[in-house]
Protein backbone atom coordinates (compact mmCIF):
# COMPACT_ATOMS: atom_id res chain seq x y z
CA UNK A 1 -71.08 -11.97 11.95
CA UNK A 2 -69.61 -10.86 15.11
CA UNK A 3 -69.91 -14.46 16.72
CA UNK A 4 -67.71 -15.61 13.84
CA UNK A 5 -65.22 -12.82 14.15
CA UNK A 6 -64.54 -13.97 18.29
CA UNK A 7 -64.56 -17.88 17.15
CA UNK A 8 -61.50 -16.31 14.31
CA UNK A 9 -60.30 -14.51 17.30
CA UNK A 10 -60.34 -17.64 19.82
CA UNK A 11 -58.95 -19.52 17.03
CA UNK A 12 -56.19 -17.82 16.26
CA UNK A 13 -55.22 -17.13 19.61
CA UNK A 14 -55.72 -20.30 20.39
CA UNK A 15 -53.26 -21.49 17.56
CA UNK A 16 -50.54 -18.38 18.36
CA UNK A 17 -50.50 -19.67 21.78
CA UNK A 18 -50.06 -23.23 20.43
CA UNK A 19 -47.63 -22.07 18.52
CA UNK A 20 -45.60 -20.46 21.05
CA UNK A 21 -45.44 -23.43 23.18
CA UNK A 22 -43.86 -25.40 20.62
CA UNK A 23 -41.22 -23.07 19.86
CA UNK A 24 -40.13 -22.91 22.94
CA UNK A 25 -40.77 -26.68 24.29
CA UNK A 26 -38.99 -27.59 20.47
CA UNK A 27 -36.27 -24.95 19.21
CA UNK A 28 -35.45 -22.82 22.88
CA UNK A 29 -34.44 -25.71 24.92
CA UNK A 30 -32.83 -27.73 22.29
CA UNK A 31 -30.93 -24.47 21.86
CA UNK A 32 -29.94 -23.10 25.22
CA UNK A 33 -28.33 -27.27 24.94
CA UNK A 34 -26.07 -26.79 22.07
CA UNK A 35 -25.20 -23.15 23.24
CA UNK A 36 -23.50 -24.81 26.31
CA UNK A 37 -22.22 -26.85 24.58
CA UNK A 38 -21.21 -24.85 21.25
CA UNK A 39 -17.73 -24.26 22.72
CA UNK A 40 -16.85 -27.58 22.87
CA UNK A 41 -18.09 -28.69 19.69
CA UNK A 42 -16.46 -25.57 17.87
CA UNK A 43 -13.43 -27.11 19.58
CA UNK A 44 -13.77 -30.53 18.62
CA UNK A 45 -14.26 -29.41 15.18
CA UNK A 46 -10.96 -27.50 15.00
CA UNK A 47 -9.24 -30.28 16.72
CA UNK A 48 -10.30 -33.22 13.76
CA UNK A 49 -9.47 -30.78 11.22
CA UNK A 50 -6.11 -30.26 13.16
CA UNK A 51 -5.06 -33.73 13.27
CA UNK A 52 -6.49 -34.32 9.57
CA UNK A 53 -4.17 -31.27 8.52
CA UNK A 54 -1.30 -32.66 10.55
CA UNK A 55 -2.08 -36.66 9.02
CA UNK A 56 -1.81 -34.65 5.31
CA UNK A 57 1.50 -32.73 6.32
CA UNK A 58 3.58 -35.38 8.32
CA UNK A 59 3.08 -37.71 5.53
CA UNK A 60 5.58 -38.87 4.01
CA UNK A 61 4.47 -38.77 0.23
CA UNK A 62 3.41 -34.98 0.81
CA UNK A 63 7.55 -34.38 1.75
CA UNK A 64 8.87 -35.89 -1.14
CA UNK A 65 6.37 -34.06 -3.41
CA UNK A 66 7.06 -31.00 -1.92
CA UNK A 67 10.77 -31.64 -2.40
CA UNK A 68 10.09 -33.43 -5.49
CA UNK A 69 8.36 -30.32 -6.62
CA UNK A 70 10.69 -27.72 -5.36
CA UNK A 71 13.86 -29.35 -6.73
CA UNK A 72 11.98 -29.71 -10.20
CA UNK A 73 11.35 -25.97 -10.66
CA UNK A 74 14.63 -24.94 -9.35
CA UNK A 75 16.21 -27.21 -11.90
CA UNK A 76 14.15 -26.58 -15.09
CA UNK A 77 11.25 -23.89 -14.54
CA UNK A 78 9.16 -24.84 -17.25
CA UNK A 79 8.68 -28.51 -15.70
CA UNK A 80 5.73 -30.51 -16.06
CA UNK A 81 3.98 -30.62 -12.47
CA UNK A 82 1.61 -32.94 -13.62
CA UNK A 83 4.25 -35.31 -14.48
CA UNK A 84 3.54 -39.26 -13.62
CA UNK A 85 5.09 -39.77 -10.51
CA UNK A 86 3.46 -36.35 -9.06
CA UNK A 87 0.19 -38.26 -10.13
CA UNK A 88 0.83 -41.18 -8.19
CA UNK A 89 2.24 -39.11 -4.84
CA UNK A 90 -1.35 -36.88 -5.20
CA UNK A 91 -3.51 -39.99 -5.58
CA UNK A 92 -1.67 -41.22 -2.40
CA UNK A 93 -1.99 -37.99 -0.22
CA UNK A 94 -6.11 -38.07 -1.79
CA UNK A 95 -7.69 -39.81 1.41
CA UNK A 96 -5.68 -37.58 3.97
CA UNK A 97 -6.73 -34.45 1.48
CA UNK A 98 -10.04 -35.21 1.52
CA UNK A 99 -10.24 -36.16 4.95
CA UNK A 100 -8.83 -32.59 5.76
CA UNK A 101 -11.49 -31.01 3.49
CA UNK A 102 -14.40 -32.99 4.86
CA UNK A 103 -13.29 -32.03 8.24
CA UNK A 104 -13.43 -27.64 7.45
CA UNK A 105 -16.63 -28.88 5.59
CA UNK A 106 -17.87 -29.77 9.05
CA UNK A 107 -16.90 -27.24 11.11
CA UNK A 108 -17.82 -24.84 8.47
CA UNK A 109 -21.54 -26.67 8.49
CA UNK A 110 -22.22 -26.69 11.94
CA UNK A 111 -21.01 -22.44 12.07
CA UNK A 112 -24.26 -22.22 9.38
CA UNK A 113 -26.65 -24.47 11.18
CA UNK A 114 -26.28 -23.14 14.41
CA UNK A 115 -26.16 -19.37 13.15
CA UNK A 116 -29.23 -20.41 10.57
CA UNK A 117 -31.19 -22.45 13.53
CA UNK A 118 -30.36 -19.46 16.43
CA UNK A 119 -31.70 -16.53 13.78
CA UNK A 120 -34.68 -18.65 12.19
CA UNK A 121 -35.94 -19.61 16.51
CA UNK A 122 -35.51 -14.99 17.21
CA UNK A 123 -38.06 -14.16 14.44
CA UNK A 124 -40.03 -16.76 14.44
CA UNK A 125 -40.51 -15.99 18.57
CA UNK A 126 -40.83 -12.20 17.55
CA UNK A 127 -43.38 -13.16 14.63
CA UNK A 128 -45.86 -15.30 17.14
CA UNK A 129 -45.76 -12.22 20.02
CA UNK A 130 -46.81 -9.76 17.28
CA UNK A 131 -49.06 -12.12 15.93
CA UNK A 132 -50.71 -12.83 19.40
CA UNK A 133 -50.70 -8.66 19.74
CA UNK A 134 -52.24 -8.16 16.54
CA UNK A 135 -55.40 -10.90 17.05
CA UNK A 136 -55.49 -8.61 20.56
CA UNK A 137 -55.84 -5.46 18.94
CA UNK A 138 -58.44 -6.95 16.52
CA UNK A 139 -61.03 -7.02 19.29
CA UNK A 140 -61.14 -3.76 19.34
CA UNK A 141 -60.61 -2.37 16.24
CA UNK A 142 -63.17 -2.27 13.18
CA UNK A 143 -60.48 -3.90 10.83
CA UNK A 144 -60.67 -7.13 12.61
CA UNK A 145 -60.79 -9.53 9.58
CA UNK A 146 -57.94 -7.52 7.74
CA UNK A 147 -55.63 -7.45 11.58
CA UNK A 148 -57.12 -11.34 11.62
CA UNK A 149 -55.45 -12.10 8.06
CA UNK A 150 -52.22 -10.69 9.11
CA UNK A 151 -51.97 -12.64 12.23
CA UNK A 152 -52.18 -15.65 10.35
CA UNK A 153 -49.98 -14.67 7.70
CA UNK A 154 -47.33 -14.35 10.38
CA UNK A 155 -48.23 -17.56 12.05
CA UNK A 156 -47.69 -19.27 8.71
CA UNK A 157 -44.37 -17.57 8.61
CA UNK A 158 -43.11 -18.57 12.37
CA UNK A 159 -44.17 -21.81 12.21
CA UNK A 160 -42.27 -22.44 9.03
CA UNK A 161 -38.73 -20.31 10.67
CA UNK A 162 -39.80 -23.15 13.99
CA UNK A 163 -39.90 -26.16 11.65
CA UNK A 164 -36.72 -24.46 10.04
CA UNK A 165 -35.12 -24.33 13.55
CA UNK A 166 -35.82 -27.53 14.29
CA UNK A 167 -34.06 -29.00 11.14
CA UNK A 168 -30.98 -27.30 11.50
CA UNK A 169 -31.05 -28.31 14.90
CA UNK A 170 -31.42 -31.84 13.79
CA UNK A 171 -28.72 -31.39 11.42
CA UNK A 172 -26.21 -30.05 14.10
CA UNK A 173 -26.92 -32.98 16.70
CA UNK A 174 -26.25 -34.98 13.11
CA UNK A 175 -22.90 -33.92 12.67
CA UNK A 176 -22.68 -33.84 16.73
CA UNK A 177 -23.04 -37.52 16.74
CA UNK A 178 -20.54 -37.66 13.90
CA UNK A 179 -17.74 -35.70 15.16
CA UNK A 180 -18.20 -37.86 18.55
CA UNK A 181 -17.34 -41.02 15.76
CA UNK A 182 -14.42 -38.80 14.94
CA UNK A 183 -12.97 -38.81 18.26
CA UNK A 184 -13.22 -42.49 19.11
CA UNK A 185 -11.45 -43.41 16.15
């Protein structure tokens, strides 16, 4: 019985160890890279939905609803805004609107991906050093199986939060290469 306690041991060492390695060959790297260069792609961000904002309010169907609009309810308050030619001016402005949208949607995205990716890489580092501390303890303690069964409980659980990491990651060099499109255009 003891034999197959120390092969548990070696085994789970062996796999927090593993384990380790990947999370920070993986996730830590990939992650001190987009925290140099989070500045810049907050900034690019902010800049598309700048000029997306600035496309929608230059336009020249958004001025003459806006006056349109303006003149309308100063004129006769109980108006109908959804009259035909207010149709027709919205359906023109819908690309630029939507453009402008799509462009917060991004930046708004890549704030929960990176926050997501950076919390998700913390515990799941935390969770494989106490897991590696807890298969050391059960060496010497009598509760070895019990110590043994939470180790691998919290192996399970940081190697899901590293595969986590590693999809948001994914997801922000995603929108990365797509705000990069942005710009060229």
């Amino acid at each position: 019985m003891a034999n197959q306690i120390y092969l548990l041991i070696f085994v789970g060492l062996l796999t927090s160890l593993i384990n380790i390695i990947l999370q920070y060959l993986l996730v830590k790297i990939k992650m001190k890279k987009i925290e140099n260069e989070w500045i810049t792609l907050k900034s690019i961000a902010s800049l598309s939905s700048f000029k997306n904002y600035l496309d929608v309010v230059s336009a020249d169907e958004a001025q003459e609803l806006l006056e349109e609009l303006l003149v309308g309810l100063r004129m006769t308050p109980s108006i109908d805004l959804l009259s035909n030619n207010v149709e027709e001016k919205l359906k023109s402005l819908k690309g630029g609107l939507k453009a402008l949208l799509d462009s917060l949607n991004i930046t708004d995205l890549l704030n929960a991906y990176y926050i997501s990716a950076k919390k998700s890489n913390q515990l799941g580092m935390i969770m494989s050093y106490i897991s590696l501390l807890i298969i050391l303890l059960s060496i010497v303690t009598p509760l070895s199986l019990f110590l043994l069964g939470v180790s691998l409980g919290l192996g399970i659980n940081s190697l899901y939060l590293l595969l986590n990491s590693y999809v948001n990651i994914e997801k922000i060099e995603k929108i990365k290469r797509k705000l990069k499109t942005l710009l060229l255009e």
